[in-house]
N, C-alpha and C. Protein backbone atom coordinates (compact mmCIF):
# COMPACT_ATOMS: atom_id res chain seq x y z
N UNK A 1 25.57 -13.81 -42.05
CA UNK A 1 25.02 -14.17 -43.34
C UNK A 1 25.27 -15.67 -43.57
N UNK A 2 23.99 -16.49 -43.45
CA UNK A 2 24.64 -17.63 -43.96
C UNK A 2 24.98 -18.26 -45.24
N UNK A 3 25.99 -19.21 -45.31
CA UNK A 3 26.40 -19.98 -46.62
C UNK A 3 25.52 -20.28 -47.43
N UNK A 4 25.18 -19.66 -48.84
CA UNK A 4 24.36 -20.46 -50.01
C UNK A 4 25.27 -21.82 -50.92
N UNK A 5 24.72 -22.28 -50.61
CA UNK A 5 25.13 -24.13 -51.76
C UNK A 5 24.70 -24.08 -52.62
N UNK A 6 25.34 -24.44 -53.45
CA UNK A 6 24.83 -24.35 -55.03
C UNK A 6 24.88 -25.50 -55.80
N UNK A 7 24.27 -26.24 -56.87
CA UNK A 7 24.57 -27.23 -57.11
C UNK A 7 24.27 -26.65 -58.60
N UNK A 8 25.77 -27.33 -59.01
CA UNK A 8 26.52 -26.47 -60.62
C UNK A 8 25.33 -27.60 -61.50
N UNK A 9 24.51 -27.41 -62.43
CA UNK A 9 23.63 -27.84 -63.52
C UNK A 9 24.44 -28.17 -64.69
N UNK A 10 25.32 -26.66 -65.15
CA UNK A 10 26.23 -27.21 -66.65
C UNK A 10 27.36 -26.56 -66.52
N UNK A 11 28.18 -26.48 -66.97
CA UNK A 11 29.12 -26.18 -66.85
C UNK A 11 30.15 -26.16 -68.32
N UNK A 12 30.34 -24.60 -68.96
CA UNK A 12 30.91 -24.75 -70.04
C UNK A 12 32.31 -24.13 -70.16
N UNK A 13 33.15 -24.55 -71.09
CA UNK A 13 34.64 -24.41 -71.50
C UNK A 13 34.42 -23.47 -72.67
N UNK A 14 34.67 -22.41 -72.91
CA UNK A 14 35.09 -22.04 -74.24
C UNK A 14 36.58 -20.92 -74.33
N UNK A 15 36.57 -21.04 -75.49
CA UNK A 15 38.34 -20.23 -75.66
C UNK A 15 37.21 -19.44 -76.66
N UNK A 16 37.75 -17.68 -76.80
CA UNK A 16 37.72 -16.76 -77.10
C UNK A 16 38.31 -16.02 -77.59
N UNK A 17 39.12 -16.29 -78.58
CA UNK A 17 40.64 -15.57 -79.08
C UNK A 17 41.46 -15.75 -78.40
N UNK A 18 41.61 -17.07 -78.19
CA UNK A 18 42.92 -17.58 -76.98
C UNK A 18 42.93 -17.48 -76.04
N UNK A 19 41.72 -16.97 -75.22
CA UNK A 19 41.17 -17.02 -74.17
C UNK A 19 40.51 -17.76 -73.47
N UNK A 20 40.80 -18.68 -72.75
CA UNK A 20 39.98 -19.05 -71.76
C UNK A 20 38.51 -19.25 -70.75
N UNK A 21 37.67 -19.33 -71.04
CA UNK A 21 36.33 -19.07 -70.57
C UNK A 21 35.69 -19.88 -69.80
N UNK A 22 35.64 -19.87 -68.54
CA UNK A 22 34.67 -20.66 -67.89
C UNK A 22 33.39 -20.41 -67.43
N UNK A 23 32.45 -20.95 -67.64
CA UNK A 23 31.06 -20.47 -67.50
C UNK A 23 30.56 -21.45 -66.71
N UNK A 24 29.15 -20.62 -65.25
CA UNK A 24 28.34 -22.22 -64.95
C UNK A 24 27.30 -21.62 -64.34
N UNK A 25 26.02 -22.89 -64.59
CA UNK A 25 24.79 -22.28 -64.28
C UNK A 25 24.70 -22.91 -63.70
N UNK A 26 23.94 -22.70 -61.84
CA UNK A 26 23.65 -22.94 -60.86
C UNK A 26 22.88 -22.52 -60.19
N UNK A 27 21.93 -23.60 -59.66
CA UNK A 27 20.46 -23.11 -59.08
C UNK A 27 21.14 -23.80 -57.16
N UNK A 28 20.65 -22.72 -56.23
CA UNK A 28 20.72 -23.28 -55.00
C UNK A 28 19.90 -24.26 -54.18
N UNK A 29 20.65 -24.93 -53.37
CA UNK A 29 20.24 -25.98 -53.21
C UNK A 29 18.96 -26.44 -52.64
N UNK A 30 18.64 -24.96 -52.02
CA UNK A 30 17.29 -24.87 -51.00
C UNK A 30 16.18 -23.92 -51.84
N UNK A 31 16.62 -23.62 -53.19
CA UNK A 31 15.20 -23.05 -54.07
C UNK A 31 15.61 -23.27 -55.45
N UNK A 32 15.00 -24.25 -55.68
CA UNK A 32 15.27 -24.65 -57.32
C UNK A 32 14.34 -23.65 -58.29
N UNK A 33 13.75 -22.52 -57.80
CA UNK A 33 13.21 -21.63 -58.62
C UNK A 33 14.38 -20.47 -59.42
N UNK A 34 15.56 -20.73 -58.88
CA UNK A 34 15.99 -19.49 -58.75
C UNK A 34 17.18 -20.18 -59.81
N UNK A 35 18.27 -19.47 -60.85
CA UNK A 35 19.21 -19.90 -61.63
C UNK A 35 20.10 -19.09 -61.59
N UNK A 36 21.68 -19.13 -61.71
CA UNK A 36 22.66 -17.91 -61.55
C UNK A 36 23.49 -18.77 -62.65
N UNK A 37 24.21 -17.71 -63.26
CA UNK A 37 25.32 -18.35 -63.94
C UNK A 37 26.69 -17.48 -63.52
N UNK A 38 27.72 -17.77 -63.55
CA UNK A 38 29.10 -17.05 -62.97
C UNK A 38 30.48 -17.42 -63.90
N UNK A 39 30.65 -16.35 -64.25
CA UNK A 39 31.66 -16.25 -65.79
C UNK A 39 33.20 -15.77 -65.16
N UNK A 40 33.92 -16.96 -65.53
CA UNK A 40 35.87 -16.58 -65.07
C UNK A 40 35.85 -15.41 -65.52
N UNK A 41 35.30 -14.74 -66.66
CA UNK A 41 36.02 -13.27 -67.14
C UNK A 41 34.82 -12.46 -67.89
N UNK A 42 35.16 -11.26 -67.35
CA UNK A 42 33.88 -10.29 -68.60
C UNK A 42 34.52 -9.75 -69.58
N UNK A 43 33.78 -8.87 -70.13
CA UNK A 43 34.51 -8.39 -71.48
C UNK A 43 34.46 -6.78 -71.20
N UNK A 44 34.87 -6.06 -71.58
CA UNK A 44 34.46 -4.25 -71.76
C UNK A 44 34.76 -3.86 -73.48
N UNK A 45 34.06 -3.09 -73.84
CA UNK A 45 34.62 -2.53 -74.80
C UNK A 45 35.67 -1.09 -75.17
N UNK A 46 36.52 -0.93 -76.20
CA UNK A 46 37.50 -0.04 -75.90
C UNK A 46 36.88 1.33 -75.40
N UNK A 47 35.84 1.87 -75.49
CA UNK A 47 35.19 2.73 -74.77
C UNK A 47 34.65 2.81 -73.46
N UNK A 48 34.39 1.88 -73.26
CA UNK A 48 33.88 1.27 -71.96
C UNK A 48 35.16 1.44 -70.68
N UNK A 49 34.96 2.27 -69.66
CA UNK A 49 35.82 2.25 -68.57
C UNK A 49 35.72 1.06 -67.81
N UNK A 50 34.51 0.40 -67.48
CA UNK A 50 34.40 -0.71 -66.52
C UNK A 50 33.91 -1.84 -67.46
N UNK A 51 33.72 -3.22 -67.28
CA UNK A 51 33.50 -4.14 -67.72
C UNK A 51 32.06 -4.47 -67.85
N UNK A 52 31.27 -5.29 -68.54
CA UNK A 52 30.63 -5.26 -68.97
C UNK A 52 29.59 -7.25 -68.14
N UNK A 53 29.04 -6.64 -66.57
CA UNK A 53 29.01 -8.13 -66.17
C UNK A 53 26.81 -7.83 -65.65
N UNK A 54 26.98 -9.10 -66.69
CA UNK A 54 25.67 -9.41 -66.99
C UNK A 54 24.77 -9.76 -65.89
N UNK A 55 23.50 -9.18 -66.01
CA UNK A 55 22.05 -9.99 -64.64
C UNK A 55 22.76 -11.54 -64.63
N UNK A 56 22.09 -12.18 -63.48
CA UNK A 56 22.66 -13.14 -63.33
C UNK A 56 21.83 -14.44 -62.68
N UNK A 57 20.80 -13.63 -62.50
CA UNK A 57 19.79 -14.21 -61.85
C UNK A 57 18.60 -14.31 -62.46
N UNK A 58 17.72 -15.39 -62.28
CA UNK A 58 16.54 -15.76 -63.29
C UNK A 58 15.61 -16.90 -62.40
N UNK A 59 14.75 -16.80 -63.00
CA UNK A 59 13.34 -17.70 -62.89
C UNK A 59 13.50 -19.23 -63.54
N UNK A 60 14.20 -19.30 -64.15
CA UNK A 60 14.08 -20.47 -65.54
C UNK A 60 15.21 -20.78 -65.43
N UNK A 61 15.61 -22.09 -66.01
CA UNK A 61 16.78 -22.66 -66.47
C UNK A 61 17.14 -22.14 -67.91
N UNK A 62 16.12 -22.13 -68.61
CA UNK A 62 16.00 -21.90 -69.91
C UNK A 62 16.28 -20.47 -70.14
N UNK A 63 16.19 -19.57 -69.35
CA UNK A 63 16.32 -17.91 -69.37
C UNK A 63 17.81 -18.05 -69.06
N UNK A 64 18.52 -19.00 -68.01
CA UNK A 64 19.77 -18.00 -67.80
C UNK A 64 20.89 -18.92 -68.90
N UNK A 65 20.29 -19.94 -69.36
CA UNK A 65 21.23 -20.77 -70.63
C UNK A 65 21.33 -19.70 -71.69
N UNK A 66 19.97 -19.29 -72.07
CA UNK A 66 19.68 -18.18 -73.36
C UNK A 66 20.52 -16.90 -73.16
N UNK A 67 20.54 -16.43 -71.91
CA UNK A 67 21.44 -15.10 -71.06
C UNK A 67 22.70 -15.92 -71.33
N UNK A 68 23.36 -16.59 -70.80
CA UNK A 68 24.68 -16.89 -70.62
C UNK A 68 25.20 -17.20 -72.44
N UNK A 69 23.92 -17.96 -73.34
CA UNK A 69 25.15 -18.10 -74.75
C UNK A 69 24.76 -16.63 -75.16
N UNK A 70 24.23 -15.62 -74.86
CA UNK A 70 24.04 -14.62 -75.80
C UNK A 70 25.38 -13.50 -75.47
N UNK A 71 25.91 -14.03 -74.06
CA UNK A 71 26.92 -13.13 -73.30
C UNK A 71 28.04 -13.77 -74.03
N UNK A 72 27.88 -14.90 -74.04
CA UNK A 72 29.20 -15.53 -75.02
C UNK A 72 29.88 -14.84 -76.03
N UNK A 73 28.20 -14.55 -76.91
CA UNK A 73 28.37 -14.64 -78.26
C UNK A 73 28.95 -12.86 -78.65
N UNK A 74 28.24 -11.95 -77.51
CA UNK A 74 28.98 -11.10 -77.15
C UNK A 74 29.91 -10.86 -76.75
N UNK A 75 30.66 -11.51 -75.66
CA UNK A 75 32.03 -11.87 -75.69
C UNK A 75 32.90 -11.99 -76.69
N UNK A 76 32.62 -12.86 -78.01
CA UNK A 76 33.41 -12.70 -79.22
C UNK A 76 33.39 -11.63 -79.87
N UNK A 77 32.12 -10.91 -80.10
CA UNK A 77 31.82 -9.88 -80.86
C UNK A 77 32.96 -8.74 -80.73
N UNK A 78 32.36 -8.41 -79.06
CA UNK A 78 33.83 -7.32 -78.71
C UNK A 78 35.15 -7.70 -78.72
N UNK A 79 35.48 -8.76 -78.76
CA UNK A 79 37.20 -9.08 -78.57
C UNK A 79 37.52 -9.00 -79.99
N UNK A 80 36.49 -9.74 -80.96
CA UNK A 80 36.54 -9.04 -82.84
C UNK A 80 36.90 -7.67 -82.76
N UNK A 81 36.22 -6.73 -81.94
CA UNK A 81 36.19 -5.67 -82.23
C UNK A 81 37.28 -4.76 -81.45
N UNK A 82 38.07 -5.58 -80.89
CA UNK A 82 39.09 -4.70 -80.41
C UNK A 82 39.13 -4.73 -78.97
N UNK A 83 37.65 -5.20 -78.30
CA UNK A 83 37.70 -5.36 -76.61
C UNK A 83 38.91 -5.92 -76.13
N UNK A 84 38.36 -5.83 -74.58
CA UNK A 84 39.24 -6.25 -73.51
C UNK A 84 38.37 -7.30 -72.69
N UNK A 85 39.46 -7.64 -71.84
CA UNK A 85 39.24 -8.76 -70.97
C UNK A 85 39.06 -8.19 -69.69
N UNK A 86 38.01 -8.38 -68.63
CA UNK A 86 38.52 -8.07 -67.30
C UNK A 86 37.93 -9.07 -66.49
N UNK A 87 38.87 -8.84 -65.04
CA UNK A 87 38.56 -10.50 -64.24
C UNK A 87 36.76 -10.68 -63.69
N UNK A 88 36.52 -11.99 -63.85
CA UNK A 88 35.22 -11.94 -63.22
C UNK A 88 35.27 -13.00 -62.05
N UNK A 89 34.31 -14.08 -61.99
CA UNK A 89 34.09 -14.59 -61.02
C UNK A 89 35.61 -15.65 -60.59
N UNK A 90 35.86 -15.96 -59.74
CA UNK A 90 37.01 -16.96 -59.39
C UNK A 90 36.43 -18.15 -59.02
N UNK A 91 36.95 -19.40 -59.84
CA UNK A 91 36.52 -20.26 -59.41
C UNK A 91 37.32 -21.25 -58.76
């Protein structure tokens, strides 16, 4: 399988109830059609057995910015609500 390169576009910081968040959207280097974003941590909710880790892949720049703040904004929602943290991508 060979190596995909990625070249990071944005790259965001946010804290989450004292949490830590790293987020980044990245299109590869050999098809700029294509967008991924990859999140330090997901969220689950207290019902939820497994974590909660979002499509990741898109057509648009503009689709996976809109995907990635809406996961954010979800991210707060559940940790308001009592969620959890579980590990996601390592960067």
């Amino acid at each position: 399988m060979p190596a995909v390169i990625y070249t990071v576009l944005k790259e965001f910081f946010v804290e989450v109830n004292g949490h830590a968040i790293k987020a980044r959207i990245m299109s590869p280097i050999n098809d700029d059609k294509i967008f991924v974003f990859k999140i330090s941590s997901f969220y689950k909710s207290k019902t939820d057995a497994d974590a909660y880790e979002p499509a990741s892949t898109f057509t648009s720049y503009a689709n996976a910015e809109r995907h990635l703040l809406q996961y954010l904004e979800g991210f707060q929602n559940t940790l308001d609500l009592g969620g959890d943290i579980a590990p996601g991508s390592s960067f």
